[in-house]
Protein backbone atom coordinates (compact mmCIF):
# COMPACT_ATOMS: atom_id res chain seq x y z
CA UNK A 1 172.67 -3.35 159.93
CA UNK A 2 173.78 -0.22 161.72
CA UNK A 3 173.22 3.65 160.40
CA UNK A 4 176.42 4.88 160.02
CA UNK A 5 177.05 8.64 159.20
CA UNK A 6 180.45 9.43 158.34
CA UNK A 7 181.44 13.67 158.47
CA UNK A 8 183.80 14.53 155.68
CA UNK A 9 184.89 13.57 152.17
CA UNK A 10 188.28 13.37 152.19
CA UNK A 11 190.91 10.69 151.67
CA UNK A 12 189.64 9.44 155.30
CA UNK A 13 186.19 9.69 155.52
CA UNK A 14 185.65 8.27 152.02
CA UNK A 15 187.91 5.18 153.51
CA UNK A 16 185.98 4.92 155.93
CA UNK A 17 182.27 5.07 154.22
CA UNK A 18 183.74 2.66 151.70
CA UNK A 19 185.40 -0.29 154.67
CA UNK A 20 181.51 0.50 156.75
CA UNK A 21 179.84 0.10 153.80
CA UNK A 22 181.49 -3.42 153.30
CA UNK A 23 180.49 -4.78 156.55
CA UNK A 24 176.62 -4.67 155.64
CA UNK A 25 176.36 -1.06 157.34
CA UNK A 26 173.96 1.61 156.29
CA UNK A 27 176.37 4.83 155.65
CA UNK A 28 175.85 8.24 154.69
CA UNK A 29 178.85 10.04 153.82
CA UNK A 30 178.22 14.46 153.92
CA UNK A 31 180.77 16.71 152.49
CA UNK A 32 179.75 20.37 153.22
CA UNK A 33 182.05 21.31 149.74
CA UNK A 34 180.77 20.45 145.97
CA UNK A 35 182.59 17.75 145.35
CA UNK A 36 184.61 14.97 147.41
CA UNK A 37 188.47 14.77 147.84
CA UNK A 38 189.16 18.87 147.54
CA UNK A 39 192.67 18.22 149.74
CA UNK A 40 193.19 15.40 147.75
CA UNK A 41 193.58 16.81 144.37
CA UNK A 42 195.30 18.89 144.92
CA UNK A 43 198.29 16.78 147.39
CA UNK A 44 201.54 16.57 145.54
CA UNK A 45 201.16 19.06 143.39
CA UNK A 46 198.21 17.44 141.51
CA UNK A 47 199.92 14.43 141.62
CA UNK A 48 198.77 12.10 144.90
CA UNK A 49 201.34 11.09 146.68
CA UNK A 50 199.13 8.32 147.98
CA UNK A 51 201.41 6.84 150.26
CA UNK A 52 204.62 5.45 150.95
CA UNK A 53 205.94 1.57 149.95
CA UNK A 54 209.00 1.43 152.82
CA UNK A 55 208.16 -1.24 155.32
CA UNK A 56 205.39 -0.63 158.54
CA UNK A 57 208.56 -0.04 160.65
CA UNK A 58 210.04 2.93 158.00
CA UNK A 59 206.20 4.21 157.72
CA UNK A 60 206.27 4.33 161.44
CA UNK A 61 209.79 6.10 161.86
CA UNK A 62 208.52 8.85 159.80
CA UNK A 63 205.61 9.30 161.80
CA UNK A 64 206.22 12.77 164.22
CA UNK A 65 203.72 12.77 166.46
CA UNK A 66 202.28 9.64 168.84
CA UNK A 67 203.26 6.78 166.49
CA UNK A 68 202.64 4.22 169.16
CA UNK A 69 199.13 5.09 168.73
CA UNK A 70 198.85 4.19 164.53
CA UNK A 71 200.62 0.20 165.23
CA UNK A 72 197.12 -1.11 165.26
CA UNK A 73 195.80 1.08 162.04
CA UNK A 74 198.77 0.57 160.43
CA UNK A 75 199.60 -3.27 161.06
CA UNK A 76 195.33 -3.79 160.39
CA UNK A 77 195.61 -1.95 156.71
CA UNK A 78 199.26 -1.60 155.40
CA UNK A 79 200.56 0.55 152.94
CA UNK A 80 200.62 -2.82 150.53
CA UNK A 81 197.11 -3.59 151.37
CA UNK A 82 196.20 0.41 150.03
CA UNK A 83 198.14 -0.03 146.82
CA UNK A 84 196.60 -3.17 146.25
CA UNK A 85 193.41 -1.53 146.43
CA UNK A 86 193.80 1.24 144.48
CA UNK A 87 195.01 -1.28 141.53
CA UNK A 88 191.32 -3.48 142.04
CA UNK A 89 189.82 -0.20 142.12
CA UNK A 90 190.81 0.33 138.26
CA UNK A 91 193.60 3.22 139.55
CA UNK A 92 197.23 1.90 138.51
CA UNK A 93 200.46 2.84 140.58
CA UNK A 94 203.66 3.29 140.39
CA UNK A 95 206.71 3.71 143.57
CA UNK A 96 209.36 6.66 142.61
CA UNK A 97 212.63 8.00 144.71
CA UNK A 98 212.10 7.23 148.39
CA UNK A 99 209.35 4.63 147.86
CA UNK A 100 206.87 7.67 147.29
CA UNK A 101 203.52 5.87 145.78
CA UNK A 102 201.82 7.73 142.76
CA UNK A 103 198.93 7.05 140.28
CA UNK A 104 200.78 6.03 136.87
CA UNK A 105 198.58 8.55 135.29
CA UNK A 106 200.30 11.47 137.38
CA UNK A 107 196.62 12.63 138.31
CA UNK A 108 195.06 12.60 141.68
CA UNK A 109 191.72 13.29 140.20
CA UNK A 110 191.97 9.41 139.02
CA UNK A 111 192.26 8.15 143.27
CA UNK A 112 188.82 10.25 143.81
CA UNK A 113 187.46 9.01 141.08
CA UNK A 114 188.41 5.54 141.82
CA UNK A 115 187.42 5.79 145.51
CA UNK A 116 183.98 7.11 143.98
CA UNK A 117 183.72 4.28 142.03
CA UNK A 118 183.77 2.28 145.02
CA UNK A 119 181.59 3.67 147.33
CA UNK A 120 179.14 3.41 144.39
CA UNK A 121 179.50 0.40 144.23
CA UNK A 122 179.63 -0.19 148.33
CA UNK A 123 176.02 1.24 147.53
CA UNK A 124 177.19 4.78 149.78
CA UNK A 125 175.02 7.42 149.87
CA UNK A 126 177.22 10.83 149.13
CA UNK A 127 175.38 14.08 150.16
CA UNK A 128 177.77 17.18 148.80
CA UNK A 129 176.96 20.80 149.73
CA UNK A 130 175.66 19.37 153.20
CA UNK A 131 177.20 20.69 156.73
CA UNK A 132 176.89 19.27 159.94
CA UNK A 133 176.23 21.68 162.60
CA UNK A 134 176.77 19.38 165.62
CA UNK A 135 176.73 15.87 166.67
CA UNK A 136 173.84 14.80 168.29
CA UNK A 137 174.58 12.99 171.50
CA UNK A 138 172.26 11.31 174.41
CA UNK A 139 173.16 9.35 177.36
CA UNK A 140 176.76 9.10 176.51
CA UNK A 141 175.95 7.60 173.35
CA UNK A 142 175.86 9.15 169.31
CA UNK A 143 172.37 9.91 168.11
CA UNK A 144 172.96 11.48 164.57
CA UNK A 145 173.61 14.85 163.49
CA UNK A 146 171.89 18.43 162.93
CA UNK A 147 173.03 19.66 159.86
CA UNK A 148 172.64 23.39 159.15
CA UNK A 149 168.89 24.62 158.78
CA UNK A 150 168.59 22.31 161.66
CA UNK A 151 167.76 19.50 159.78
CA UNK A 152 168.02 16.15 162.49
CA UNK A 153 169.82 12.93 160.44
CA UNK A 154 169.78 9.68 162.78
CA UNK A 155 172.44 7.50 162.71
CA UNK A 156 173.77 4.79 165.45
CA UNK A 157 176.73 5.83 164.42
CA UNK A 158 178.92 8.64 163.45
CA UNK A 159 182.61 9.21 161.89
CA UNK A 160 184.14 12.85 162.43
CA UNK A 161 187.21 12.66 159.25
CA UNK A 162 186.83 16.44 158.78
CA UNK A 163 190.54 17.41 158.47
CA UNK A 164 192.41 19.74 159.91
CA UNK A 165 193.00 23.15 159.61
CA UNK A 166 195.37 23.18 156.52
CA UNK A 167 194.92 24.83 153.52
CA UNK A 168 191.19 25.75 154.66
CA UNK A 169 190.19 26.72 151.04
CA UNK A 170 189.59 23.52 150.99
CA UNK A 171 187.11 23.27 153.29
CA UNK A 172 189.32 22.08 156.32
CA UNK A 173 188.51 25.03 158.98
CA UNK A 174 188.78 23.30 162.02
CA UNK A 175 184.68 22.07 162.24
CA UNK A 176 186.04 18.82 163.76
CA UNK A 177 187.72 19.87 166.66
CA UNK A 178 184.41 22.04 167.59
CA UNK A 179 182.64 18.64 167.54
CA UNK A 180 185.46 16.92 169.46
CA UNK A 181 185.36 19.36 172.14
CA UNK A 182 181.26 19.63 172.35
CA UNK A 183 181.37 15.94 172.78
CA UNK A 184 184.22 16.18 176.06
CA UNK A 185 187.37 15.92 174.30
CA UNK A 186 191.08 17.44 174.75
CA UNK A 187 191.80 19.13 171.65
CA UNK A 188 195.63 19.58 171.82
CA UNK A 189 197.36 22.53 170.51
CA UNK A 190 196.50 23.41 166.96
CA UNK A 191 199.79 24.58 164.90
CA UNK A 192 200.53 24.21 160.74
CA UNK A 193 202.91 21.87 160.14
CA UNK A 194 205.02 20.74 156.73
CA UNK A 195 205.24 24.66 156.06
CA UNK A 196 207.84 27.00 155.32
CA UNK A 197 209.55 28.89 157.35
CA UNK A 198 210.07 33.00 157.52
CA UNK A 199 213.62 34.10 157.84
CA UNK A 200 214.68 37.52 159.61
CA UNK A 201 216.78 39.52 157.56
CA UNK A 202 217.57 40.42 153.89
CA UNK A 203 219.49 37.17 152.61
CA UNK A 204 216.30 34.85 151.71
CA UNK A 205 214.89 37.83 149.13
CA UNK A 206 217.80 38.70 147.93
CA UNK A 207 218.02 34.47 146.80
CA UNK A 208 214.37 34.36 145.92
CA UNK A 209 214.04 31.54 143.46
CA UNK A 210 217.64 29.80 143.93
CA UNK A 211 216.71 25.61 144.52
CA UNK A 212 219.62 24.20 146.26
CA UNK A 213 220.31 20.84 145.71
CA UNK A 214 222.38 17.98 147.64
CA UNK A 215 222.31 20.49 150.67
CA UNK A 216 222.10 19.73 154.40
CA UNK A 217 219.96 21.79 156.99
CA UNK A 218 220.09 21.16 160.30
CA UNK A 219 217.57 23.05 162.86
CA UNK A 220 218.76 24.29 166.24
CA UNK A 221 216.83 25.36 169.19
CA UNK A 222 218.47 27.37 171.67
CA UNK A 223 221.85 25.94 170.55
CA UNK A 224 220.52 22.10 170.32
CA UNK A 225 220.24 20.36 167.02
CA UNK A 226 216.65 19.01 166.29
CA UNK A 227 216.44 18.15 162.59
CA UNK A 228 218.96 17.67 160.24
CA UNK A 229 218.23 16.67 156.77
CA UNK A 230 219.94 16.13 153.35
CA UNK A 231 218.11 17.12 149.92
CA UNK A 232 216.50 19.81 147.90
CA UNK A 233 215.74 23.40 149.77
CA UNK A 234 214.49 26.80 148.32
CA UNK A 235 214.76 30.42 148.53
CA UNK A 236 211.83 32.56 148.78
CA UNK A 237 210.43 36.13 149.33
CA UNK A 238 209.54 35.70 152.78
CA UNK A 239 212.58 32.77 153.99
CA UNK A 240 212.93 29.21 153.26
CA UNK A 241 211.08 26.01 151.81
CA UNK A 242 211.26 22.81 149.85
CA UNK A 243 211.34 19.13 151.21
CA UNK A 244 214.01 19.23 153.89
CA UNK A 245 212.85 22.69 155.13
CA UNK A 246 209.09 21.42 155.72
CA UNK A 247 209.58 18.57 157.00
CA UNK A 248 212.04 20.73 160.06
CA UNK A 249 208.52 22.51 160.53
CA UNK A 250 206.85 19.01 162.32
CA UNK A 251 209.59 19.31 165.02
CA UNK A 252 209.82 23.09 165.21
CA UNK A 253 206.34 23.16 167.01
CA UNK A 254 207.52 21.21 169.63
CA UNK A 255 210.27 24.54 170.85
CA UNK A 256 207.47 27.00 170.77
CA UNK A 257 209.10 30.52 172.26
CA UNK A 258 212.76 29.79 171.65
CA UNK A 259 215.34 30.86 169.53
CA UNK A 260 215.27 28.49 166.19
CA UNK A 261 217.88 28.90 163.67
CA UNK A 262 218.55 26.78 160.50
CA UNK A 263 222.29 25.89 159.20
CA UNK A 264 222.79 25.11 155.35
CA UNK A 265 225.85 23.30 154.72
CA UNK A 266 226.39 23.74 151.31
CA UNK A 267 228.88 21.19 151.02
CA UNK A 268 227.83 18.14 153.09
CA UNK A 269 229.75 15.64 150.46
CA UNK A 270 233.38 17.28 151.98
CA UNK A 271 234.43 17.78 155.44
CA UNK A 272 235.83 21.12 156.59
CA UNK A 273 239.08 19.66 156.15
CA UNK A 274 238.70 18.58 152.38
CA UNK A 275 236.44 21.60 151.69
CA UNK A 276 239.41 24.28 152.69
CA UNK A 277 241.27 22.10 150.59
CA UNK A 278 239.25 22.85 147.86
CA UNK A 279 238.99 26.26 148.43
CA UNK A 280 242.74 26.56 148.50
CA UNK A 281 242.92 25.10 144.54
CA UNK A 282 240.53 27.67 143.54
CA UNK A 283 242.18 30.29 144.99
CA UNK A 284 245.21 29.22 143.54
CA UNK A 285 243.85 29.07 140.15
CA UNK A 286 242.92 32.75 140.76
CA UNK A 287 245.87 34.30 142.81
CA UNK A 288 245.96 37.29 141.41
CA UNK A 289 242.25 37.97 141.33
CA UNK A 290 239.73 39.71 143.26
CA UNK A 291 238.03 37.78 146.51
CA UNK A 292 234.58 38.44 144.27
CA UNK A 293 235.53 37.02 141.18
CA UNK A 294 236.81 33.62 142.69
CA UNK A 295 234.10 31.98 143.90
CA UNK A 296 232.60 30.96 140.53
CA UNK A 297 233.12 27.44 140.33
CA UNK A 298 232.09 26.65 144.25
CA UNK A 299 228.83 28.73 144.36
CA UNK A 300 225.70 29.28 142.10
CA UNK A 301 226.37 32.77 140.59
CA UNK A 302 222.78 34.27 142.31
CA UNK A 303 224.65 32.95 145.65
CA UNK A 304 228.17 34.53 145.72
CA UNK A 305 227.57 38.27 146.81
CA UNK A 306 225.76 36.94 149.51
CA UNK A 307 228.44 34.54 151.06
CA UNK A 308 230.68 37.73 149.92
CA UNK A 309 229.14 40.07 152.54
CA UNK A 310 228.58 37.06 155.26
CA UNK A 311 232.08 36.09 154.90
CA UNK A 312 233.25 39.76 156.38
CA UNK A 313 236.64 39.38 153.68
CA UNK A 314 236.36 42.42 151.42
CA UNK A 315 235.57 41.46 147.77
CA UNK A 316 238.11 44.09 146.40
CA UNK A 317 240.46 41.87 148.29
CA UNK A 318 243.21 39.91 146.40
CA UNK A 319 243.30 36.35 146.60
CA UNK A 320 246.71 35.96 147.59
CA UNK A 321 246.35 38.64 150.82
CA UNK A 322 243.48 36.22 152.05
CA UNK A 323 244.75 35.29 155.20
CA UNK A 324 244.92 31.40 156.50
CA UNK A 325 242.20 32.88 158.92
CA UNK A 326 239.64 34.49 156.84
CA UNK A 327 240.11 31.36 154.21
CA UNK A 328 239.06 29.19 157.42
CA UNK A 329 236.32 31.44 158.62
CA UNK A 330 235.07 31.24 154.86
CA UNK A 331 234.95 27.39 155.47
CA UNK A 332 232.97 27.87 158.42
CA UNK A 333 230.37 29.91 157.19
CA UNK A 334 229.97 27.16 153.75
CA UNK A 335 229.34 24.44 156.10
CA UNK A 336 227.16 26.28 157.96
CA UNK A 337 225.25 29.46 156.62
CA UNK A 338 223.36 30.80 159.44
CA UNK A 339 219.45 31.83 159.09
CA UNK A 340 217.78 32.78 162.08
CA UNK A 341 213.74 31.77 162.10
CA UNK A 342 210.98 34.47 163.01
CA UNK A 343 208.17 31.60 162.79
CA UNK A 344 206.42 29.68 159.94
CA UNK A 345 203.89 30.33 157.69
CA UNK A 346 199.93 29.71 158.37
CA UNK A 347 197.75 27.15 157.89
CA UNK A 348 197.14 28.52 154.08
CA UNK A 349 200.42 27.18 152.82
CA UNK A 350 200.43 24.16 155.42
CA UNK A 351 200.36 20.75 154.50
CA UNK A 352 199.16 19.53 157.31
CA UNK A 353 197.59 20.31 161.08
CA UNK A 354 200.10 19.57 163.79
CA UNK A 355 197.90 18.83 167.04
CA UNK A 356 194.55 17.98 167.11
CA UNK A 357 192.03 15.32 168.69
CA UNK A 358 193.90 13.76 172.17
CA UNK A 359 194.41 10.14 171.18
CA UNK A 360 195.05 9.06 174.65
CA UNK A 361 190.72 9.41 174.68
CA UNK A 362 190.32 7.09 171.40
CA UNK A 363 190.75 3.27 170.95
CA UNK A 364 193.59 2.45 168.96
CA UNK A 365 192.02 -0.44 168.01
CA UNK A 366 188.84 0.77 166.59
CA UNK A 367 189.05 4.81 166.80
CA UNK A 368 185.78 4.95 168.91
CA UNK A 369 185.65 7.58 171.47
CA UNK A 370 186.59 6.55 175.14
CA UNK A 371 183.86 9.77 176.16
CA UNK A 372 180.94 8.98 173.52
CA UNK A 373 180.09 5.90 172.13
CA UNK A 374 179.24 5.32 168.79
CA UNK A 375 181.53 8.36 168.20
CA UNK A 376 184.74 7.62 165.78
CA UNK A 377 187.43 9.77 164.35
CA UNK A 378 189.96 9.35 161.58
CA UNK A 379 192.49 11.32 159.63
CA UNK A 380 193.56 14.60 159.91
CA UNK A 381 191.15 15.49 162.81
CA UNK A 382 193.57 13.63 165.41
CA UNK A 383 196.38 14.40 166.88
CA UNK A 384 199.30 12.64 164.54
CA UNK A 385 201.07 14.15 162.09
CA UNK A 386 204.39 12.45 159.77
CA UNK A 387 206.69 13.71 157.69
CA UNK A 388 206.16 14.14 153.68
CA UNK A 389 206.58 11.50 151.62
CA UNK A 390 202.95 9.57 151.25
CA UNK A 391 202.85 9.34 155.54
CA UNK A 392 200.08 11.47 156.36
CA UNK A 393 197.62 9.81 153.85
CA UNK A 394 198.87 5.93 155.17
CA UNK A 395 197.43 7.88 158.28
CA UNK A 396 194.45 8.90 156.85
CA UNK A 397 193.43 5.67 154.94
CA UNK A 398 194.32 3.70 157.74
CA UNK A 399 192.55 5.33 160.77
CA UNK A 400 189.58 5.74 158.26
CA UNK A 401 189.56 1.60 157.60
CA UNK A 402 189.75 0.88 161.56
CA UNK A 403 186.60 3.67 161.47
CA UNK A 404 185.03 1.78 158.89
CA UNK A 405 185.29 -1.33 159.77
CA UNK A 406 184.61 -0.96 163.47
């Protein structure tokens, strides 16, 4: 029977107390917050979006950052394997629009409870309000833990699933990486990811609460297309959000210091082609109107000045002195309105870290150190990162089981 200390209660560590547990281990799991799973409750909106039910080769081509390094975690405890759990563990679930895994009961207070459940019953001991100072380290090997008030806790073993640096009113303010580097690791660059984006310019306020629906964005750097996406998008105070728009954020970090700049086609369902068509019936069904008033039936109403004044037609303009040109360049601009990115938001309205713990110094296999033995990591705290959809936490529970159970 080992000691095993595991350093965070989150949707990893708690994996990973509850899979050491079950190999006959002695664990300790220490959350410095009041309670366990703070990040938890409050993922997808309240409602857990626990993970994803495509198959391990979809779950890995949504996966942004060093994928080859999760075949092992993922392939050793599969997305079926976690909602097969969660079910035995008295916690129900259900699969939605794009295979997106939820508790039946809509509540992700009912995962942390069940996971409690279980480490109860794994016989884990949970210390809350408890923060580790350092890892304790001799000989190249793990030796325990100071906590603070330098209080020494032994352990043959220890399991750093602290988080990240996302939303850190949650408790996730970076402690891991401190211990990561104490302990000789490459922390690679720390950035928020699945986060809105700020916008330069007036346009975004001016469409503050419009949700755009059946949209495509695509993300360019320096002229080069890097994301495109289809789906739901939003208008806000400061720019741009919603699922497509966050998910651009995981491959924006990647063109750090050049010029990014999103397109919105507003009508991805017609090409240009069919769309000037279209545009030419409405404008014959209002020939003798103003430019302003025929747009009605093509735009939300929130969303017409705006294309107005991009367009560069005047709105006093009469339909029928619209030129072929103008009607063309009016095409243009709904297939692609331009909004050029000043940089994302912080790590307060981030879903997740990009960056974190190099993986190229852990074992796939087992997530022990290559530097310190003893010394595990799993979740948030490394360096991978997916897109939304239940990704990230088939990440966390699966890193946190190799932890466990190694």
């Amino acid at each position: 029977m080992s000691q095993v200390i595991v350093v965070g209660g989150g949707a990893a560590g708690m994996m990973a107390a509850i899979c050491s547990a079950k190999e006959g281990n002695q664990v300790v799991l220490l959350e410095k917050n009041e309670k366990l799973g703070k990040k938890l409750f409050i993922t997808g909106k309240g409602r857990c979006n626990l993970t994803n039910a495509g198959d391990i080769e979809d779950l890995m081509g949504h996966v942004v950052t060093n994928r080859e390094f999760l075949y092992s975690a993922f392939y050793s405890f599969t997305n079926e394997q976690m909602m097969e759990w969660m079910e035995h563990w008295g916690c129900p679930v259900k699969v939605e629009r794009g295979n997106r895994v939820f508790p039946v009961s809509d509540k992700s207070s009912d995962v942390i409870r069940a996971m409690e459940r279980e480490l109860r019953r794994q016989k884990v001991t949970v210390e809350l309000n408890t923060e580790v100072r350092r890892i304790l380290t001799e000989s190249g090997r793990t030796r325990g833990v100071e906590l603070k008030g330098s209080r020494v806790m032994r352990a043959d073993k220890v399991i750093i699933a602290t988080g990240g640096m996302s939303y850190p009113s949650t408790g996730s303010t970076g402690d891991g990486y401190g211990f990561a580097k104490k302990a000789g690791h490459k922390v690679m660059h720390l950035d928020p990811a699945l986060v809105p984006f700020n916008i330069d310019g007036t346009v975004c306020s001016r469409l503050q609460g419009l949700s755009l629906k059946n949209v495509e964005a695509s993300l360019y750097a320096d002229g080069k297309r890097i994301y495109k996406e289809f789906g739901e998008m939003l208008f806000t105070h400061f720019g741009i959000s919603g699922p497509i728009i966050i998910s651009a954020s995981s491959y924006a970090v990647r063109y750090r210091g050049k010029q990014l700049k999103f397109c919105i086609d507003l009508k991805p369902a017609l090409s240009e082609e069919q769309l000037d068509q279209r545009i030419l019936k409405d404008f014959q069904e209002n020939i003798n109107k103003e430019f302003k008033n025929s747009l009605g039936k093509l735009l939300p109403k929130k969303m017409i000045p705006v294309i107005l004044e991009l367009s560069g037609i005047p709105e006093e303009k009469k339909v029928h002195e619209i030129t072929k040109n103008e009607r063309r360049k009016l095409t243009a601009l709904l297939k692609a309105v331009p909004l050029i990115v000043t940089g994302t938001r912080g790590f307060k309205e981030a879903i997740i870290t990009h960056g974190g713990v190099d993986v190229k110094e852990i074992n796939p296999s087992t997530m022990e150190s290559r530097k310190v033995r003893g010394l595990y990591f799993a979740g948030e705290v490394l360096d991978l990162d997916a897109l939304t959809g239940g990704y990230n936490l088939q990440i966390a529970w699966s890193t946190g089981y190799l932890a466990g159970m190694n």
